[in-house]
C-alpha atoms as a PDB file:
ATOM      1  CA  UNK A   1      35.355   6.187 -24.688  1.00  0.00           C
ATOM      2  CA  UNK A   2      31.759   5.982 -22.751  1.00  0.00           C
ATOM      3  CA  UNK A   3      29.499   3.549 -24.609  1.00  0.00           C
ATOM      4  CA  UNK A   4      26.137   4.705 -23.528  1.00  0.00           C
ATOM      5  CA  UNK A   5      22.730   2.452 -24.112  1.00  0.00           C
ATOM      6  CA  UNK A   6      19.614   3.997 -22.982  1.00  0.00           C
ATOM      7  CA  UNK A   7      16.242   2.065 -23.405  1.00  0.00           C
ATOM      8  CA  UNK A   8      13.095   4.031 -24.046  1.00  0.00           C
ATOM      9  CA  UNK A   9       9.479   3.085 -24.644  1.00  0.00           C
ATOM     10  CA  UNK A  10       8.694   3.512 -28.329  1.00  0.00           C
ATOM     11  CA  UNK A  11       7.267   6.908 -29.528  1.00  0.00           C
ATOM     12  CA  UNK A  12      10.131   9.515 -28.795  1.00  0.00           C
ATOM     13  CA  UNK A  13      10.817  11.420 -31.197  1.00  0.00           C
ATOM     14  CA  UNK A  14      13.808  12.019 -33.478  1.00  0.00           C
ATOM     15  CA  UNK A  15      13.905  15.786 -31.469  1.00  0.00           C
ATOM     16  CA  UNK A  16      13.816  14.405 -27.870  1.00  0.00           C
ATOM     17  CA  UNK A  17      16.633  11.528 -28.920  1.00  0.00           C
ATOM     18  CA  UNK A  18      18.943  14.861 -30.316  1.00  0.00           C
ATOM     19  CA  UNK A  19      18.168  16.612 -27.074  1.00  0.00           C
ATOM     20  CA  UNK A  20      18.921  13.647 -25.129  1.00  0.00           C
ATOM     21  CA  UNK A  21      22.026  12.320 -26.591  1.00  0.00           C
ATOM     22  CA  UNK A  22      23.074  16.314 -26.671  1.00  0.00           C
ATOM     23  CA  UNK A  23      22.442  16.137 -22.929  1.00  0.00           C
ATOM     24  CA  UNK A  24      24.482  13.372 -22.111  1.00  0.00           C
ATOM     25  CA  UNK A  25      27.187  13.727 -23.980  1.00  0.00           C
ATOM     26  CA  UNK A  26      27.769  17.195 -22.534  1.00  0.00           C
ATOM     27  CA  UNK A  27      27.641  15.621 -18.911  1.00  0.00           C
ATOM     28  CA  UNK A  28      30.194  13.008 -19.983  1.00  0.00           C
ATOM     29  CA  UNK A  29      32.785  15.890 -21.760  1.00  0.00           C
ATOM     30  CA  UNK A  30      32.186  17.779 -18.424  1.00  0.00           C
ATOM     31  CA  UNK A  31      32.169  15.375 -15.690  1.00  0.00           C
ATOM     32  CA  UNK A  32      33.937  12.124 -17.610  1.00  0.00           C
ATOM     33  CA  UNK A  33      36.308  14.094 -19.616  1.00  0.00           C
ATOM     34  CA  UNK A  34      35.780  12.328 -22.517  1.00  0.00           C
ATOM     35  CA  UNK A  35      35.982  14.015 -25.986  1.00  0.00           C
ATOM     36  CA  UNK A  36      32.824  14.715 -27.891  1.00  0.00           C
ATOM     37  CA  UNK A  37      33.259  12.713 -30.840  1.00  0.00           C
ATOM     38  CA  UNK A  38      34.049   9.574 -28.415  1.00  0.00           C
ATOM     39  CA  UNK A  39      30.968   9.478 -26.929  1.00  0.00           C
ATOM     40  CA  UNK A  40      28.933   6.582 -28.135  1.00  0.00           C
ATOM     41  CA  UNK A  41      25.052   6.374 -27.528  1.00  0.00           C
ATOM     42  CA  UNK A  42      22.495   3.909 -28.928  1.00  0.00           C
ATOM     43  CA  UNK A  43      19.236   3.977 -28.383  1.00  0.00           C
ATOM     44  CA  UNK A  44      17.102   1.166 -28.103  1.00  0.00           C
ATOM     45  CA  UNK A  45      13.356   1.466 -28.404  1.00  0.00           C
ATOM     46  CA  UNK A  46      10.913  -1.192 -26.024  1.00  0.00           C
ATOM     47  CA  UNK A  47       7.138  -1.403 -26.497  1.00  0.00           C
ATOM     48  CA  UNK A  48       5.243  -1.245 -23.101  1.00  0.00           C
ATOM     49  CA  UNK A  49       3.992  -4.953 -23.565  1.00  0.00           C
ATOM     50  CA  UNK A  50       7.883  -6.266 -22.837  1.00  0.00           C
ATOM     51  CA  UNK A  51       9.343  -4.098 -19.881  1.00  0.00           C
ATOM     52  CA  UNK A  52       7.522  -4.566 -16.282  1.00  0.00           C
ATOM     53  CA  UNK A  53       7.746  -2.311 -12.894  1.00  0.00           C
ATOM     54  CA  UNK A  54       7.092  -3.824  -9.592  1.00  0.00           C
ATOM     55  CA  UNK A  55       5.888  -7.512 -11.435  1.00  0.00           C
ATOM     56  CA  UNK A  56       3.377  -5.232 -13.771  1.00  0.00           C
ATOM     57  CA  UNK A  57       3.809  -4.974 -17.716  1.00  0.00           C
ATOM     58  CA  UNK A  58       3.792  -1.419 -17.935  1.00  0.00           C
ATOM     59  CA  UNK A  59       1.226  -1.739 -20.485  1.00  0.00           C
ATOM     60  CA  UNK A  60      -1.255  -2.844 -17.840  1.00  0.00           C
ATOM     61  CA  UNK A  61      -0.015  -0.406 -15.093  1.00  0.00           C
ATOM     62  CA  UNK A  62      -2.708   2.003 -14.607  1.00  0.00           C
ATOM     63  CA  UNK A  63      -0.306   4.739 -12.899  1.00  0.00           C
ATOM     64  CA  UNK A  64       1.786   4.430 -15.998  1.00  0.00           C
ATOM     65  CA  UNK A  65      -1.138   4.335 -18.925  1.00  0.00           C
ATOM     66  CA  UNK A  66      -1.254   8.331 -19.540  1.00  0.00           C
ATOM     67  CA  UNK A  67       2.492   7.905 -20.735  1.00  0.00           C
ATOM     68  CA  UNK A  68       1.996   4.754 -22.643  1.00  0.00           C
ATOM     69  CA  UNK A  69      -0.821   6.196 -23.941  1.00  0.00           C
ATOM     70  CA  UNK A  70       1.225   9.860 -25.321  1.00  0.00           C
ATOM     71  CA  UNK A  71       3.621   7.695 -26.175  1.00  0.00           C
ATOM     72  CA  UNK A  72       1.579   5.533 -28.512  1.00  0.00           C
ATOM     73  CA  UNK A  73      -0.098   8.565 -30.292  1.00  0.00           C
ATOM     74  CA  UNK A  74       3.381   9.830 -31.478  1.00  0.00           C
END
């Protein structure tokens, strides 16, 4: 049974985590041979102010502030 945790910035929404989760759990039936129904995904939402790249909160990481910012309109 995969048990799959994915961590996204906050501001996906609801239609992009179906998609997503949709995605992946096809890949796993196809390439993991798991069933559908045992496919396990949680999704755990992080606000740019607690992940960093490269030693830079991605809050203050200019080549990352036009998807922080799209991402905080949602």
């Amino acid at each position: 049974m995969p048990n799959i945790t994915v961590e996204l910035l906050a501001g996906r929404s609801v239609e992009q985590r179906r998609a997503f989760a949709r995605a992946v759990t096809d890949s796993a039936v196809e390439i993991l041979g798991a069933r559908e129904q045992d496919v396990r995904m949680v999704f755990t939402e992080i606000t740019a102010d607690v992940v960093a790249n490269g030693g830079v909160l991605a809050s203050e990481d200019a080549s990352r502030a036009g998807v922080v910012a799209a991402l905080e309109k949602r």
